[in-house]
C-alpha atoms as a PDB file:
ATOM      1  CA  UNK A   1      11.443  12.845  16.046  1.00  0.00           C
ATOM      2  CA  UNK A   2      12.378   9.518  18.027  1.00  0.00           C
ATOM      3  CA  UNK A   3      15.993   8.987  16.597  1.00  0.00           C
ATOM      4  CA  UNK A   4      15.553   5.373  18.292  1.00  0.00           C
ATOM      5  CA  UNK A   5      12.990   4.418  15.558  1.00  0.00           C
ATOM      6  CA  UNK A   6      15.909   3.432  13.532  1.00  0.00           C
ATOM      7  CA  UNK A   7      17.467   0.396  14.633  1.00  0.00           C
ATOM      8  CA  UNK A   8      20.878   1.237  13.957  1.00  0.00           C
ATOM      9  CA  UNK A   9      20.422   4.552  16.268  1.00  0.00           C
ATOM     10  CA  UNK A  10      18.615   2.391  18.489  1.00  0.00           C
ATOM     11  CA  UNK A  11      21.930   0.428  19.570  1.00  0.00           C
ATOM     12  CA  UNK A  12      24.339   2.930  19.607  1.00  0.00           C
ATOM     13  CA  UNK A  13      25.177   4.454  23.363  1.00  0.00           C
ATOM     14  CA  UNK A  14      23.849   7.812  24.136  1.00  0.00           C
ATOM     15  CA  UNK A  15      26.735   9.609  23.531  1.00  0.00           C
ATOM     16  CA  UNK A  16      27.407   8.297  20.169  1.00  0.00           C
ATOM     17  CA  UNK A  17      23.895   8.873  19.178  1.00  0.00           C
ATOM     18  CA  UNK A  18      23.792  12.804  19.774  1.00  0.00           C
ATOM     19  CA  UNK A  19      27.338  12.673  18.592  1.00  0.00           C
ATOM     20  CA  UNK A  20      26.021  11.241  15.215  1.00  0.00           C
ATOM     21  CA  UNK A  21      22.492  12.879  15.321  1.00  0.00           C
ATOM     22  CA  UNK A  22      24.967  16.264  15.898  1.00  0.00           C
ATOM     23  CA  UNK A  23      25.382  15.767  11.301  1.00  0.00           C
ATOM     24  CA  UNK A  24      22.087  14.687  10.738  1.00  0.00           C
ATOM     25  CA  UNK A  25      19.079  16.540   9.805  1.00  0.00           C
ATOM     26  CA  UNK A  26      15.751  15.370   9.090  1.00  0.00           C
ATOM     27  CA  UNK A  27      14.847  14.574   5.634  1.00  0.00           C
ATOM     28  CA  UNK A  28      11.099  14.036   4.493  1.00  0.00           C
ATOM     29  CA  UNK A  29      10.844  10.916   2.081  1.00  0.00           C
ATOM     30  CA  UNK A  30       8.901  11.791  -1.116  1.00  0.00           C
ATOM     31  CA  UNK A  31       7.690   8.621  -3.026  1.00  0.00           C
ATOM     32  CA  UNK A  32       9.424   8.319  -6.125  1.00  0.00           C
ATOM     33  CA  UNK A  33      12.564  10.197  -5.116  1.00  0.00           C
ATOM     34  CA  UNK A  34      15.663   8.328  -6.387  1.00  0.00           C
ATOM     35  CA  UNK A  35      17.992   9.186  -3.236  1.00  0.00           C
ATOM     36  CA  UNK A  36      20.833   7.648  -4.872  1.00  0.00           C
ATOM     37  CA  UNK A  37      21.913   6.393  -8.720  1.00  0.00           C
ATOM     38  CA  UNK A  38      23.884   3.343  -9.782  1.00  0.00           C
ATOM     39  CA  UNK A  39      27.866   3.965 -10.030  1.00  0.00           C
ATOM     40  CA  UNK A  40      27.587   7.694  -8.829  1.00  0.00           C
ATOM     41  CA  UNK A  41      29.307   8.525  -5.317  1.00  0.00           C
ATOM     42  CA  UNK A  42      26.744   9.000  -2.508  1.00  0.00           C
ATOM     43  CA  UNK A  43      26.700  12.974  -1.456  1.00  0.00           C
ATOM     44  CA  UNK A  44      24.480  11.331   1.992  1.00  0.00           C
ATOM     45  CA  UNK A  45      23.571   8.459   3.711  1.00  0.00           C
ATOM     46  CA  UNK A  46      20.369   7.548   5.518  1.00  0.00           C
ATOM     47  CA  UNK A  47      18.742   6.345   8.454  1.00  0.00           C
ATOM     48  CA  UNK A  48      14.993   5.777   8.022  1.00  0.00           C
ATOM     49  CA  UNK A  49      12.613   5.851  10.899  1.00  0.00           C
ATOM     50  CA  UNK A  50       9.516   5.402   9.052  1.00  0.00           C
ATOM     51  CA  UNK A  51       9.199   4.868   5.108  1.00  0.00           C
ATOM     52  CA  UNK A  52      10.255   2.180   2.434  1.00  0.00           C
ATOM     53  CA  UNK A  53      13.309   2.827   0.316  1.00  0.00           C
ATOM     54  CA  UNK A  54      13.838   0.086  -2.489  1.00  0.00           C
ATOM     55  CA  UNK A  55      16.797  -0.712  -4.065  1.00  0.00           C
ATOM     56  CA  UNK A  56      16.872  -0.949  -7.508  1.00  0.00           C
ATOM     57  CA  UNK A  57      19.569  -3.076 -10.148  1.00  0.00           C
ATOM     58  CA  UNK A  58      18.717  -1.103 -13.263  1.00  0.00           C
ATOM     59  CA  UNK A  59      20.693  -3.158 -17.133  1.00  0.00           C
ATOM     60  CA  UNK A  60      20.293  -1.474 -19.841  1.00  0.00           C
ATOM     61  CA  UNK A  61      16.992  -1.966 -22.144  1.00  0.00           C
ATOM     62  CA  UNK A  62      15.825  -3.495 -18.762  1.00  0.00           C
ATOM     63  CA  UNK A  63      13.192  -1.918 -16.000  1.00  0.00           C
ATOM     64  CA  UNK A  64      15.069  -1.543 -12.541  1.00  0.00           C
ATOM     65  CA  UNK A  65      14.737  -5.019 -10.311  1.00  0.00           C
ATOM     66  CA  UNK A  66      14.817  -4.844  -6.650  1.00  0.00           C
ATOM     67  CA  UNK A  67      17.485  -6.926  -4.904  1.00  0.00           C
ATOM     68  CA  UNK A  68      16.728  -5.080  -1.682  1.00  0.00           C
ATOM     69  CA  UNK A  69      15.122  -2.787   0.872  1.00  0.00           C
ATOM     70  CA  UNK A  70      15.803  -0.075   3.619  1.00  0.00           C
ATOM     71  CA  UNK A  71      13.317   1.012   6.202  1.00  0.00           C
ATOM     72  CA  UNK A  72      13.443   1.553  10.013  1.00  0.00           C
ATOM     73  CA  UNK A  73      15.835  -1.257  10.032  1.00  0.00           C
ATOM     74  CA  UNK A  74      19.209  -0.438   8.715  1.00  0.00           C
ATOM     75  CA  UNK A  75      20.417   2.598   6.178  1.00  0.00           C
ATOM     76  CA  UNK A  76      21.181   3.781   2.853  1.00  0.00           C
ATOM     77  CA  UNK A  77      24.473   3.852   1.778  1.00  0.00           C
ATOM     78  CA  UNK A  78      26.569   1.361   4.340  1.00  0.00           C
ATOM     79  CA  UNK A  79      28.948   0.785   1.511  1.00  0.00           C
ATOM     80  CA  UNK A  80      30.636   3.788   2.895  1.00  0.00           C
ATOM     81  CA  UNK A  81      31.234   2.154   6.147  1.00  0.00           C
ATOM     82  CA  UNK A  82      33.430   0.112   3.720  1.00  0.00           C
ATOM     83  CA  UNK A  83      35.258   2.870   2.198  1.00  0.00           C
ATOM     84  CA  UNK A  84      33.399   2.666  -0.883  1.00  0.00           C
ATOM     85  CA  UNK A  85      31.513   6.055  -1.640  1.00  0.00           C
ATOM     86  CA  UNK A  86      29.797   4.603  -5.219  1.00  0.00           C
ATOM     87  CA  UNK A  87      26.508   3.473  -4.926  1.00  0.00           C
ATOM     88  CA  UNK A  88      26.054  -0.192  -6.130  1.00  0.00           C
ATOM     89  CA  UNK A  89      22.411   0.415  -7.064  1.00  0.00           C
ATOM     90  CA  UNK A  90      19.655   2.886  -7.196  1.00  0.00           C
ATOM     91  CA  UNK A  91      17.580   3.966  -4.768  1.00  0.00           C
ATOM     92  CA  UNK A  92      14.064   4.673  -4.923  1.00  0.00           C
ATOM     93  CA  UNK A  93      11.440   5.890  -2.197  1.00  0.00           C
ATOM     94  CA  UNK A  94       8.689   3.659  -2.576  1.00  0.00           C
ATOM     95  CA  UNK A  95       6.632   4.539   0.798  1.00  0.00           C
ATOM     96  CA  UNK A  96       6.647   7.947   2.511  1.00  0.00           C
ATOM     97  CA  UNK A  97       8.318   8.424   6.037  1.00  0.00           C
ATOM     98  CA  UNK A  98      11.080  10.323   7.614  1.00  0.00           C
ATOM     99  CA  UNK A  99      14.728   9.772   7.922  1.00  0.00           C
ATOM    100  CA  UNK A 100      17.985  11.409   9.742  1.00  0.00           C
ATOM    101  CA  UNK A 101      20.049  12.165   6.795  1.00  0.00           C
ATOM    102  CA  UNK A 102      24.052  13.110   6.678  1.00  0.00           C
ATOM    103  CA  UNK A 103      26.492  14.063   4.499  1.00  0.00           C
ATOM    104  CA  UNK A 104      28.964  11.754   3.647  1.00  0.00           C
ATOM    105  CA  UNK A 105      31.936  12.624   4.448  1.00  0.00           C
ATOM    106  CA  UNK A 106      30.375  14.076   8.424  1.00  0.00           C
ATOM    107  CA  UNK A 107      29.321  10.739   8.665  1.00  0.00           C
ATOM    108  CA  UNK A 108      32.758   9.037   7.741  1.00  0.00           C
ATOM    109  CA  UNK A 109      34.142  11.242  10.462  1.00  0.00           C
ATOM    110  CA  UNK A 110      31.639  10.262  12.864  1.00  0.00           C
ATOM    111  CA  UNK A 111      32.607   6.376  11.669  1.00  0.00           C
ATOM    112  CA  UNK A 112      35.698   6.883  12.556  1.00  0.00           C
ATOM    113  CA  UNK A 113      35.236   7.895  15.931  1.00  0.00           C
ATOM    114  CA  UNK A 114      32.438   5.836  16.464  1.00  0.00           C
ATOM    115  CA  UNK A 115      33.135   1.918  17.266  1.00  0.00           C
ATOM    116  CA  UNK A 116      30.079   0.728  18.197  1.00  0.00           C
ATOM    117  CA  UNK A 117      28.540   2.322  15.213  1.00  0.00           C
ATOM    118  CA  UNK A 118      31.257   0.351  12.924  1.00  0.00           C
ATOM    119  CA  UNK A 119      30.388  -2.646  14.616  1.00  0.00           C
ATOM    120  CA  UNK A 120      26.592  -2.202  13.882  1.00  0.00           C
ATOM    121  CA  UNK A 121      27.392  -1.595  10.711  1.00  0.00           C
ATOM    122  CA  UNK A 122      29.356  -4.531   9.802  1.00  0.00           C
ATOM    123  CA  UNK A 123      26.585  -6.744  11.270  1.00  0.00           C
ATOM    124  CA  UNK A 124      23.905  -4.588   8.754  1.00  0.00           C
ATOM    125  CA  UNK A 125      26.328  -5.238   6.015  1.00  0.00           C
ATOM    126  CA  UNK A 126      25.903  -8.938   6.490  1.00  0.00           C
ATOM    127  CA  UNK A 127      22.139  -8.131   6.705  1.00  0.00           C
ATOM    128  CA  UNK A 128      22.325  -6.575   3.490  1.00  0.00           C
ATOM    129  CA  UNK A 129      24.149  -9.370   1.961  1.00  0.00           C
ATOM    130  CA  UNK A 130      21.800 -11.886   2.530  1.00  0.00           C
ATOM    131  CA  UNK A 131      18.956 -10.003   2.214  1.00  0.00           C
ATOM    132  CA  UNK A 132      20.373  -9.291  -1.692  1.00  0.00           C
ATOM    133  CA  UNK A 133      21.625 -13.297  -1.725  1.00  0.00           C
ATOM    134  CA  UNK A 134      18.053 -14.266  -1.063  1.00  0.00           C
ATOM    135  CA  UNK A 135      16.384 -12.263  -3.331  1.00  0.00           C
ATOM    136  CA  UNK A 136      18.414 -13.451  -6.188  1.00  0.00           C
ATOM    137  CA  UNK A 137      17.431 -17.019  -5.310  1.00  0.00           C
ATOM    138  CA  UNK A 138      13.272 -15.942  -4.366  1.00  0.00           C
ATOM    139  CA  UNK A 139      13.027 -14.417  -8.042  1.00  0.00           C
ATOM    140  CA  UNK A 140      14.781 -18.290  -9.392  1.00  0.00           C
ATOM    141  CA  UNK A 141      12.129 -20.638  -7.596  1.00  0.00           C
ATOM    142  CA  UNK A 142       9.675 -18.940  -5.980  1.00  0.00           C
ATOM    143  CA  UNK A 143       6.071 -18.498  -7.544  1.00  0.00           C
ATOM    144  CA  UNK A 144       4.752 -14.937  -8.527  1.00  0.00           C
ATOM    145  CA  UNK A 145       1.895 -15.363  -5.558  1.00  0.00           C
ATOM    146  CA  UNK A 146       3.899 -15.923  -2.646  1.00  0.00           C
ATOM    147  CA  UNK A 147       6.747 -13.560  -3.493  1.00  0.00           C
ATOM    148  CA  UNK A 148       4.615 -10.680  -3.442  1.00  0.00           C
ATOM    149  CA  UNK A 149       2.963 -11.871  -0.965  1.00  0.00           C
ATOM    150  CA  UNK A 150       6.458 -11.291   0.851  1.00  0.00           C
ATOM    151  CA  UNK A 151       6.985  -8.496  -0.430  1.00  0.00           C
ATOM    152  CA  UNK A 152       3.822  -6.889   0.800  1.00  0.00           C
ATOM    153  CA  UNK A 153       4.854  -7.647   4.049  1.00  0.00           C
ATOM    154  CA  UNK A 154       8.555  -6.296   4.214  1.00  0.00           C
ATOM    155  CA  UNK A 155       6.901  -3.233   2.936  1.00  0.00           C
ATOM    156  CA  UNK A 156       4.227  -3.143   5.441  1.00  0.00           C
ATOM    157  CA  UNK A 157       6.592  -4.089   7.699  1.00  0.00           C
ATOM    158  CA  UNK A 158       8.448  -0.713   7.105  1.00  0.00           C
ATOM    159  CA  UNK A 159       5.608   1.410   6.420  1.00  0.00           C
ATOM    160  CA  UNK A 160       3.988   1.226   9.453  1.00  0.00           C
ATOM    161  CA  UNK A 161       1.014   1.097   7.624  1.00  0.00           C
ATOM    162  CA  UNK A 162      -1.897  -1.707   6.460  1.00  0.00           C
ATOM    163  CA  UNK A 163      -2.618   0.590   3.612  1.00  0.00           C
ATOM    164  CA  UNK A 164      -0.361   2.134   0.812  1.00  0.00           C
ATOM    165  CA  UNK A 165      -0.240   3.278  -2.585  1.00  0.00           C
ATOM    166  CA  UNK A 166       1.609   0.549  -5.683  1.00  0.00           C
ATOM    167  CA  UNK A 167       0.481   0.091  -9.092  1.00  0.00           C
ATOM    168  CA  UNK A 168       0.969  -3.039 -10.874  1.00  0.00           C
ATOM    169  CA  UNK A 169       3.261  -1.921 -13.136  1.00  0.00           C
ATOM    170  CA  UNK A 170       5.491  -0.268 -10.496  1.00  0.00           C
ATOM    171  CA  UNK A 171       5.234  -4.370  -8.449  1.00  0.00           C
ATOM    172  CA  UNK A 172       5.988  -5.865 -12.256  1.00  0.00           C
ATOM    173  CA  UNK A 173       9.348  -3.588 -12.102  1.00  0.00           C
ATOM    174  CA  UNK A 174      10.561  -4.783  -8.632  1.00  0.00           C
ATOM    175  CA  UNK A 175       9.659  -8.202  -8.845  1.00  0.00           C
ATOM    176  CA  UNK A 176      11.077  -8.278 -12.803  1.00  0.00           C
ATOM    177  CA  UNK A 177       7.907  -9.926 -13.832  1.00  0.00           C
ATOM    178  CA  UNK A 178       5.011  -9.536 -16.531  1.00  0.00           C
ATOM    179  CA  UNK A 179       2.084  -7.228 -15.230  1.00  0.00           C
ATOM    180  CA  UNK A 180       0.358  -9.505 -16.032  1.00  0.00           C
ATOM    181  CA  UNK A 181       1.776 -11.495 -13.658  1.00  0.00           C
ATOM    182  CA  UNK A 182       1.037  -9.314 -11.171  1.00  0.00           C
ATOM    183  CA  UNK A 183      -2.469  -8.773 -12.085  1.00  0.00           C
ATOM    184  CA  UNK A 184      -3.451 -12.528 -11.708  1.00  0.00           C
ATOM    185  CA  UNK A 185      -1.856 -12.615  -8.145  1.00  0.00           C
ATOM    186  CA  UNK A 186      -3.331  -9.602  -6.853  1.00  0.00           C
ATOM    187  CA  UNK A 187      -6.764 -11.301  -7.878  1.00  0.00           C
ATOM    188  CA  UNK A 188      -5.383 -14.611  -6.057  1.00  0.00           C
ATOM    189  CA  UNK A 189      -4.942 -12.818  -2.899  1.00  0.00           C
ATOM    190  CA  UNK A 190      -7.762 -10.076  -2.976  1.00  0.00           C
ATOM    191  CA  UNK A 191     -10.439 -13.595  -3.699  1.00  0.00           C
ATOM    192  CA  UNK A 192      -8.686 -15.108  -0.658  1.00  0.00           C
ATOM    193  CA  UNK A 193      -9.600 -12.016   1.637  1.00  0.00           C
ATOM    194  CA  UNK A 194      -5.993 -11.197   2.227  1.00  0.00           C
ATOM    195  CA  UNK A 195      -6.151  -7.784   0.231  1.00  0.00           C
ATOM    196  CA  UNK A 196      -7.466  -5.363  -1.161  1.00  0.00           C
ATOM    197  CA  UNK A 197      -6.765  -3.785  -3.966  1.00  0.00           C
ATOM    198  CA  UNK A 198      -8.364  -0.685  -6.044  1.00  0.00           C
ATOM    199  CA  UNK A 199      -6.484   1.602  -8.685  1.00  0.00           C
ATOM    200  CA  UNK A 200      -3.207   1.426  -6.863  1.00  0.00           C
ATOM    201  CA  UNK A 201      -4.677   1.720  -3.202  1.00  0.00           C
ATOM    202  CA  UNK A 202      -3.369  -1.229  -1.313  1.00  0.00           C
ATOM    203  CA  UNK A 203      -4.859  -2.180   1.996  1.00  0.00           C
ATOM    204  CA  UNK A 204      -3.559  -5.713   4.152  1.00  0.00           C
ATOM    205  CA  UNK A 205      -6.265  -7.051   5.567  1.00  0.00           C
ATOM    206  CA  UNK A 206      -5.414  -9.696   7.182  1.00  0.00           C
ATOM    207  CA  UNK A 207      -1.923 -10.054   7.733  1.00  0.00           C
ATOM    208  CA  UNK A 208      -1.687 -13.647   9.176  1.00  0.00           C
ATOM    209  CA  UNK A 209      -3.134 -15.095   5.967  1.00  0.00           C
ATOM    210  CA  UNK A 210      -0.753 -13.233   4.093  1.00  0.00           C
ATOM    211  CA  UNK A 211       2.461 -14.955   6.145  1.00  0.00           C
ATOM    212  CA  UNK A 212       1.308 -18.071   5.434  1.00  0.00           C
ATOM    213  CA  UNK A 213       1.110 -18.154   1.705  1.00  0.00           C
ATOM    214  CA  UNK A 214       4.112 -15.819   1.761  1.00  0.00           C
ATOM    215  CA  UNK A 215       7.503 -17.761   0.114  1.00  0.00           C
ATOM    216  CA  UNK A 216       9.943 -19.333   3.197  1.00  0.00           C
ATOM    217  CA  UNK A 217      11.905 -15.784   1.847  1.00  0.00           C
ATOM    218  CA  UNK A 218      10.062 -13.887   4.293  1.00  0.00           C
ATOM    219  CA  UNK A 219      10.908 -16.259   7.537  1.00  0.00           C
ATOM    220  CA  UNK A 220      14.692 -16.375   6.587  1.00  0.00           C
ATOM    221  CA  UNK A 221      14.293 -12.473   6.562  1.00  0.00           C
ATOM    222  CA  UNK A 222      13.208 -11.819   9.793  1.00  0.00           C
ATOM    223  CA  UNK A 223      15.769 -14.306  11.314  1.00  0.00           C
ATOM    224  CA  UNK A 224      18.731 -13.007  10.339  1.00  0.00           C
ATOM    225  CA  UNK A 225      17.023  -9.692  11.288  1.00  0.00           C
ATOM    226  CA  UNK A 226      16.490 -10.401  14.584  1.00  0.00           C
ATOM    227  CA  UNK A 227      19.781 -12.665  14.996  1.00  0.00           C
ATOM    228  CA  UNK A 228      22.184  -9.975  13.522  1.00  0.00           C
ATOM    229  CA  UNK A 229      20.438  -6.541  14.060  1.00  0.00           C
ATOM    230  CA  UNK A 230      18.742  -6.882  18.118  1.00  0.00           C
ATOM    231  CA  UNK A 231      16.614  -4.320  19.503  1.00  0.00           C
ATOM    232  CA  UNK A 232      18.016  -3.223  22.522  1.00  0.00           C
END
């Protein structure tokens, strides 16, 4: 496996790659493994080269909302970086993929010897924060259509994949809407030629279509992506 296909490895020197790839093993993501749970200390943390990992704010009484999601771009679990081992939400494989994983406490020693790793860390942290800040505001203002719409594509975007498996009930939970809801955008976009959609198999078909009637949520996404986390 190309450790590089995670960002986060991508821009670390050499050295400090085999030096952190040195804790890591690879770890096969299952959909609908919870990696993580709300307010319980992390035993690993995770880079993801291929795969969608969503993160979930479960109230009581209440299905589990998404304020978030890990792929190729970032990692589970960079509240350790802060010194915080308990996980703020749940995390839930969505789409199937491979990641380096690490026990925590190897990869706090790594941190500590790593400074360039810190560094890319602090920037994913900010990432994280607005990626959580905007998804707050999306569910506020933003129509059912075009926020899955966007949310289609940060998951395609992660999958590597035009095609993947979601029920509606499953895009009801992470979007904290009515599946009915759901239902009547799916239609929307399937009648526009943009998907296509058949007892949970979900294929993008055309992928420019879907970024324009995708919310602004999207745009602001990939920006601070590409402003705060570069590809080398």
């Amino acid at each position: 496996m190309d450790p590089t296909q995670n960002h986060l490895m991508a821009c670390l020197a050499p050295r400090d790659r085999i030096r952190l790839l040195g804790v890591c093993e690879p770890y096969p993501l299952a959909v609908a493994t919870v990696l993580c749970e709300r307010g319980q200390a992390a035993q690993h943390v995770y880079f993801p080269m291929r795969g969608v990992i969503s993160l979930l704010m479960r109230i009581q009484g209440h299905p589990g909302l998404e304020v978030g999601m890990v792929g190729r771009e970032g990692m589970l679990g960079v509240q350790t970086s802060l010194g915080v081992v308990i996980s703020p939400v749940q995390a839930l494989v969505l789409g199937p993929g491979m990641a380096w994983r690490a026990r925590t406490q190897d990869f706090l020693h790594e941190l500590g010897h790593c400074a360039s790793l810190q560094r890319g860390l602090d920037r994913y942290v900010h990432v994280t924060m607005v990626q959580m800040a905007s998804a707050v505001a999306c569910q506020r203002f933003h129509l059912i259509g075009p926020r899955l719409a966007r949310w289609l594509l940060m998951t395609q975007d992660r999958a590597f994949t035009d095609s993947f498996r979601v029920t509606h009930e499953r895009l009801a939970g992470v979007l904290g809407v009515r599946r009915v809801g759901i239902t009547t955008a799916a239609v929307a976009l399937q009648r526009q030629g943009l998907i296509e959609y058949h007892r949970g198999a979900l294929t993008v078909v055309d992928r420019l279509g879907l970024e324009a009637v995708a919310c602004s949520c999207y745009q602001i996404d990939l920006h601070v992506h590409a402003e705060w986390l570069p590809m080398p």
